[in-house]
N, C-alpha and C. Protein backbone atom coordinates (compact mmCIF):
# COMPACT_ATOMS: atom_id res chain seq x y z
N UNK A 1 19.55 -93.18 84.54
CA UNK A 1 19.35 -94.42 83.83
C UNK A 1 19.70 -95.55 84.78
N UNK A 2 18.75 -96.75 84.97
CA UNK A 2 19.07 -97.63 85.73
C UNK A 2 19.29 -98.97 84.64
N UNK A 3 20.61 -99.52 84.95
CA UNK A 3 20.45 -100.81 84.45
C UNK A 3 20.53 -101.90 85.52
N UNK A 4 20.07 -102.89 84.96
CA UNK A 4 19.94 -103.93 86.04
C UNK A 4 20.11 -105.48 84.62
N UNK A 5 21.25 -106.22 85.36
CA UNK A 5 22.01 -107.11 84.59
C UNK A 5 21.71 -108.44 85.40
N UNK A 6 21.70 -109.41 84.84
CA UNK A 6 21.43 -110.97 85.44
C UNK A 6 22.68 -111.47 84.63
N UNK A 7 23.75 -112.32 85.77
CA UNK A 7 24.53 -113.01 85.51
C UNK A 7 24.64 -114.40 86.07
N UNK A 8 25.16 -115.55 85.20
CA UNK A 8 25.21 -116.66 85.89
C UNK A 8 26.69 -116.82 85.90
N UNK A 9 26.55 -117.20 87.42
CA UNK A 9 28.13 -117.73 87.77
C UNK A 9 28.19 -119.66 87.76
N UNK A 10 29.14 -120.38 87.77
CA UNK A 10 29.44 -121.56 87.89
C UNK A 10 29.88 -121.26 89.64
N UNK A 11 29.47 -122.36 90.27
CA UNK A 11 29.15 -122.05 91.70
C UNK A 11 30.42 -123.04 92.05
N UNK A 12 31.08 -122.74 92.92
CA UNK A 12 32.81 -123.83 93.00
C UNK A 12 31.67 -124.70 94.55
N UNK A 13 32.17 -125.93 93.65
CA UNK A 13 31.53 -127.16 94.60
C UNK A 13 30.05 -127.06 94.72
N UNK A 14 29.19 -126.94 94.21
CA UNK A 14 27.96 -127.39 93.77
C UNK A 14 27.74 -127.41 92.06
N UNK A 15 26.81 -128.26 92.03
CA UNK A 15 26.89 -128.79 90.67
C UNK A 15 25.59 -127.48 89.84
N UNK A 16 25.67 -127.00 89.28
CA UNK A 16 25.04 -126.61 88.20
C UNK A 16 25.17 -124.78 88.49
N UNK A 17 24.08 -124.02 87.99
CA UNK A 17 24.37 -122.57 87.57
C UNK A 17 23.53 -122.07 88.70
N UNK A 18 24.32 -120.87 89.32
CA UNK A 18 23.54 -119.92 90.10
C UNK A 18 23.19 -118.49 89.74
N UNK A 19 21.88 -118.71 89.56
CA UNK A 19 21.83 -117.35 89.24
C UNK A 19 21.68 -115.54 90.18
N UNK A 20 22.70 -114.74 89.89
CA UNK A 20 22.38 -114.22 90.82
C UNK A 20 22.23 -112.53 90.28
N UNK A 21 21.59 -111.42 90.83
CA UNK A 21 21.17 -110.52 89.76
C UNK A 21 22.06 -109.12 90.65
N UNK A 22 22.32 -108.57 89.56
CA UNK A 22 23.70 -107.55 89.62
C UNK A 22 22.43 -106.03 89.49
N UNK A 23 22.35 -104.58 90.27
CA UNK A 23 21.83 -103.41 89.74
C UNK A 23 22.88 -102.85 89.82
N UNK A 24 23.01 -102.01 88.69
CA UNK A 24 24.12 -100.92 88.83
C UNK A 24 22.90 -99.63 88.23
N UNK A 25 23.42 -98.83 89.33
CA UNK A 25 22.63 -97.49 89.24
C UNK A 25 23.57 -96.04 88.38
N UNK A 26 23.27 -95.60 87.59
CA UNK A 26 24.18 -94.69 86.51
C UNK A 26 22.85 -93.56 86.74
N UNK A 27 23.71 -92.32 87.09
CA UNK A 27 22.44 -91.33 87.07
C UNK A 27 23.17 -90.16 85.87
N UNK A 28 22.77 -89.54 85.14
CA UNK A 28 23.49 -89.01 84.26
C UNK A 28 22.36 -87.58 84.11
N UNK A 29 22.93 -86.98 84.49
CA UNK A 29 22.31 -84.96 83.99
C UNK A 29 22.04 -84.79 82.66
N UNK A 30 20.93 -85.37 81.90
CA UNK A 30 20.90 -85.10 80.80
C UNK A 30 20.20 -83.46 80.12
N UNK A 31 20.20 -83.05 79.40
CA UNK A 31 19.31 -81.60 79.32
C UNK A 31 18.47 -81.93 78.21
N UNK A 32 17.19 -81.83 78.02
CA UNK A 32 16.06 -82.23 77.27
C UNK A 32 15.96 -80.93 76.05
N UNK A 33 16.50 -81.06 74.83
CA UNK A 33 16.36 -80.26 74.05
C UNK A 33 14.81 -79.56 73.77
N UNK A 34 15.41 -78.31 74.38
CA UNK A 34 13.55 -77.10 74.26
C UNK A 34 14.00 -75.68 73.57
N UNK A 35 14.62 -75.92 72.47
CA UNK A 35 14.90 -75.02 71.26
C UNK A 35 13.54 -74.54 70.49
N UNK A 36 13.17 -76.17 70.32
CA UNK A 36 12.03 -75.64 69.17
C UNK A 36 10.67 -75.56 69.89
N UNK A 37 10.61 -75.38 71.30
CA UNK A 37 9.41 -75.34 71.76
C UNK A 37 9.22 -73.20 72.08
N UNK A 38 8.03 -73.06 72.38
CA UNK A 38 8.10 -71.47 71.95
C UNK A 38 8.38 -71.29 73.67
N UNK A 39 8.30 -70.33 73.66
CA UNK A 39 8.57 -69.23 75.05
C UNK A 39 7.45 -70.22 76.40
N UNK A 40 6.11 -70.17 76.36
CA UNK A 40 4.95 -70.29 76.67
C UNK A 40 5.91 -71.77 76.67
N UNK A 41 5.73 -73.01 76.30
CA UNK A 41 6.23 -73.92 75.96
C UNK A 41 7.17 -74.51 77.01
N UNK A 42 7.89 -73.80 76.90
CA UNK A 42 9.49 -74.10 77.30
C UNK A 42 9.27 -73.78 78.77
N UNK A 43 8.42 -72.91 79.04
CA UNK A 43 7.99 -72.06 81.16
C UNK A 43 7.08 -73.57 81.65
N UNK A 44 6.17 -74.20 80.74
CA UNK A 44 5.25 -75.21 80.69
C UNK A 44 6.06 -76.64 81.59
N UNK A 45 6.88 -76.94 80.34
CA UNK A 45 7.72 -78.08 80.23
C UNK A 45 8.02 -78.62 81.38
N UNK A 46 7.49 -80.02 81.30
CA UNK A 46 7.29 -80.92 83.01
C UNK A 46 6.63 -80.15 84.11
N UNK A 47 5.80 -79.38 83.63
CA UNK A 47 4.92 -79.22 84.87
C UNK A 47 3.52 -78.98 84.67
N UNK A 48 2.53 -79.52 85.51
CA UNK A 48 1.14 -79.12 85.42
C UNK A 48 0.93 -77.41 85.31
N UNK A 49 0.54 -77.37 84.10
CA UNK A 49 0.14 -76.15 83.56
C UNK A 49 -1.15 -75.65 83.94
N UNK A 50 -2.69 -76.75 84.00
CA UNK A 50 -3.77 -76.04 84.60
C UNK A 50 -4.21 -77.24 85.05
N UNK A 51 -5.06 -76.72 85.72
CA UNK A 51 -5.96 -78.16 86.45
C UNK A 51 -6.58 -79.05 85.30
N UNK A 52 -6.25 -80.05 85.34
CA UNK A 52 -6.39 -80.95 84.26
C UNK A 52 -8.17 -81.44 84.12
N UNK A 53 -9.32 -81.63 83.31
CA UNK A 53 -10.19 -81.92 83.26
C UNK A 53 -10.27 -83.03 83.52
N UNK A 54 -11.53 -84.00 83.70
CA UNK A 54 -12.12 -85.44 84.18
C UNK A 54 -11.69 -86.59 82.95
N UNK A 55 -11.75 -86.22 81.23
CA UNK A 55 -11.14 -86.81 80.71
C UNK A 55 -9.74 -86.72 80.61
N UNK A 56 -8.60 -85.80 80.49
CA UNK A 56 -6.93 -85.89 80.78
C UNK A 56 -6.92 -86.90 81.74
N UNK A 57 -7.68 -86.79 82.93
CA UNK A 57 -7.22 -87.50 83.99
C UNK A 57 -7.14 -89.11 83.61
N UNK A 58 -8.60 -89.61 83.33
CA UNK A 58 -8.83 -90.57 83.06
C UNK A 58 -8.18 -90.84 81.65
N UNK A 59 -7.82 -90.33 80.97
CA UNK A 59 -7.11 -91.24 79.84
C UNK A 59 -5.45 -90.69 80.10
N UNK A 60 -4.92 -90.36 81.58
CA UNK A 60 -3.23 -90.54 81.77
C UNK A 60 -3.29 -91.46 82.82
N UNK A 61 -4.32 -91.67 83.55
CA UNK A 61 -4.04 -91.93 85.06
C UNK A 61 -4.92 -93.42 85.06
N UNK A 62 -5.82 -93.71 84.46
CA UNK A 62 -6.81 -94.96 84.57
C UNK A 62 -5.81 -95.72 84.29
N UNK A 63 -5.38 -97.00 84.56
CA UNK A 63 -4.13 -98.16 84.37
C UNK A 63 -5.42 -99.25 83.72
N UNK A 64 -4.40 -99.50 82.91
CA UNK A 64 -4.92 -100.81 82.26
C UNK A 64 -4.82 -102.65 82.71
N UNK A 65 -4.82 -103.37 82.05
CA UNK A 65 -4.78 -104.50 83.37
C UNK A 65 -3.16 -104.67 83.43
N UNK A 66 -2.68 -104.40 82.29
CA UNK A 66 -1.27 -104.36 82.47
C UNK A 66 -0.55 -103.74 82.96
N UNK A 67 -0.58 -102.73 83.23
CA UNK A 67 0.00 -101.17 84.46
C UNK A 67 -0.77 -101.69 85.58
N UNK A 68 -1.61 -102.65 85.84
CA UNK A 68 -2.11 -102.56 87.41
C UNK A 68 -1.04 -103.51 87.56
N UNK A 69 -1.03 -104.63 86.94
CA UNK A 69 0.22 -106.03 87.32
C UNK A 69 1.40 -105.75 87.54
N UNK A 70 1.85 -104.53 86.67
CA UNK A 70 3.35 -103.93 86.95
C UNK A 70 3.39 -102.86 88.39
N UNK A 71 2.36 -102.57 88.60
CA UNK A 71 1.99 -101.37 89.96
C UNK A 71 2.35 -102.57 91.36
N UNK A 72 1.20 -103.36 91.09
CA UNK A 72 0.68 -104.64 91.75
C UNK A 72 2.63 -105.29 92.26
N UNK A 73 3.29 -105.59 91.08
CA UNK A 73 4.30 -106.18 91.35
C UNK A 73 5.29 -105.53 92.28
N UNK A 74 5.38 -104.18 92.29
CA UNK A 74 6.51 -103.50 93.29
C UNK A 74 6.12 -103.88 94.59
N UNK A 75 6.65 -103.60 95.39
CA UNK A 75 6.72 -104.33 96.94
C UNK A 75 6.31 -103.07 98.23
N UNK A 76 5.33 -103.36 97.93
CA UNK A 76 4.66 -101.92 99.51
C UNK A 76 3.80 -101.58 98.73
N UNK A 77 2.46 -101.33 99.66
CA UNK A 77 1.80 -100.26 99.09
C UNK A 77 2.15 -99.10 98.66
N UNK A 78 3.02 -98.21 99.62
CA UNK A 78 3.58 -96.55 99.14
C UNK A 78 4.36 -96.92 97.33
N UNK A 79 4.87 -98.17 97.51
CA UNK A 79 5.92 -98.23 96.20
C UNK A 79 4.79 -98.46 95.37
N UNK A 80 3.62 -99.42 95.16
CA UNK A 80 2.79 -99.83 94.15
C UNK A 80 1.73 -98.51 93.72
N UNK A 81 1.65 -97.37 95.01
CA UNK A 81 0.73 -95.89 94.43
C UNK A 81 1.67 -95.37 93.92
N UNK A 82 2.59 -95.39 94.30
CA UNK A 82 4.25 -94.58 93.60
C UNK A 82 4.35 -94.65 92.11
N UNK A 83 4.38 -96.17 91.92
CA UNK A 83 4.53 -96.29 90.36
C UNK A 83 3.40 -96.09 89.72
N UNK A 84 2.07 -96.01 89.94
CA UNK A 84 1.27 -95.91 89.30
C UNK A 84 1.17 -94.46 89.44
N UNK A 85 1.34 -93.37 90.12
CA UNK A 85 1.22 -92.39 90.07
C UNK A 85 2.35 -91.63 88.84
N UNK A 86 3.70 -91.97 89.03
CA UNK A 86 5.00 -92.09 88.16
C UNK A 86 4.07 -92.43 86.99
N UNK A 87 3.90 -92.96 86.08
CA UNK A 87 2.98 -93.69 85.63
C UNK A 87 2.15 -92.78 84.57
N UNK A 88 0.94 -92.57 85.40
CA UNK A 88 -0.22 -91.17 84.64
C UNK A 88 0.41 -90.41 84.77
N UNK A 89 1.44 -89.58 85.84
CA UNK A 89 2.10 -88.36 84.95
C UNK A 89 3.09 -88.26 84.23
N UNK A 90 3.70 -89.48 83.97
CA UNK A 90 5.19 -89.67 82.48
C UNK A 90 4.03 -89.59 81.48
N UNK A 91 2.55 -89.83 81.53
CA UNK A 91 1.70 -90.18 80.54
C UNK A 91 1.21 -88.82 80.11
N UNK A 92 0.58 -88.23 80.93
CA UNK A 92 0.49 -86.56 81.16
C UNK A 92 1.42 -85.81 80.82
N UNK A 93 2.30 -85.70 81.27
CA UNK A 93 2.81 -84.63 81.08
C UNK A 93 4.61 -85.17 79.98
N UNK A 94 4.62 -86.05 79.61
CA UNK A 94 5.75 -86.51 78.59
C UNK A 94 6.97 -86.61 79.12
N UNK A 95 7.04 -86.67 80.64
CA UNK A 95 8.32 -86.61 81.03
C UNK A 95 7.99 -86.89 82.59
N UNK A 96 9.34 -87.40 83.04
CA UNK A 96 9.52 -87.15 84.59
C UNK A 96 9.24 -86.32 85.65
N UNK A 97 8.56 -85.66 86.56
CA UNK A 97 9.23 -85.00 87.58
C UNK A 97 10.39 -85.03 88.08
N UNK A 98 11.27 -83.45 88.09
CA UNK A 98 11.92 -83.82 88.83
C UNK A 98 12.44 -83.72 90.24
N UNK A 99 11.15 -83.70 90.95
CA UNK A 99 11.00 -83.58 92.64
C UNK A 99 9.44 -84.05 92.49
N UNK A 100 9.15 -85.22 92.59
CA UNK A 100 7.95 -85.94 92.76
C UNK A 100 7.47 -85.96 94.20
């Protein structure tokens, strides 16, 4: 879990508010409850199961104008295919990788 906090300080000897932005990174081991998923299910879970057809693809992976602006906004090309790739497969497959 990443949070990322914006605080304003009162700046000693200049007049008005500075704003300056705080990340604190919290990584936490969570375990994804797979009780009620069956056998088949549970071997599945976060991973490409078969080669996905031409529509899966296009309705996890096609970005809309709003996923291109948020892709668009990260900084590098490698980071802006990154998130859009992150992206169609949280969409695909309901979850993270976890070795992308």
């Amino acid at each position: 879990m990443i949070r990322t906090g914006m605080e304003d300080r009162r700046t000693n000897g200049r007049r008005g508010w500075e704003r300056r932005a705080r990340a604190t990174l919290t990584i936490k081991e969570r375990a994804v409850p797979t009780n009620f998923l069956s056998e088949d299910q549970r071997r599945r879970f976060g991973r490409f199961a078969e080669d996905p057809d031409e529509g899966q693809l296009a309705g996890s992976f096609l970005l809309d104008q709003t996923a291109r602006r948020r892709a668009m906004a990260a900084k590098g090309a490698r980071n802006q295919i990154g998130w859009a790739v992150q992206l169609g497969t949280v969409r695909y497959l309901g979850t993270f990788l976890d070795n992308p």
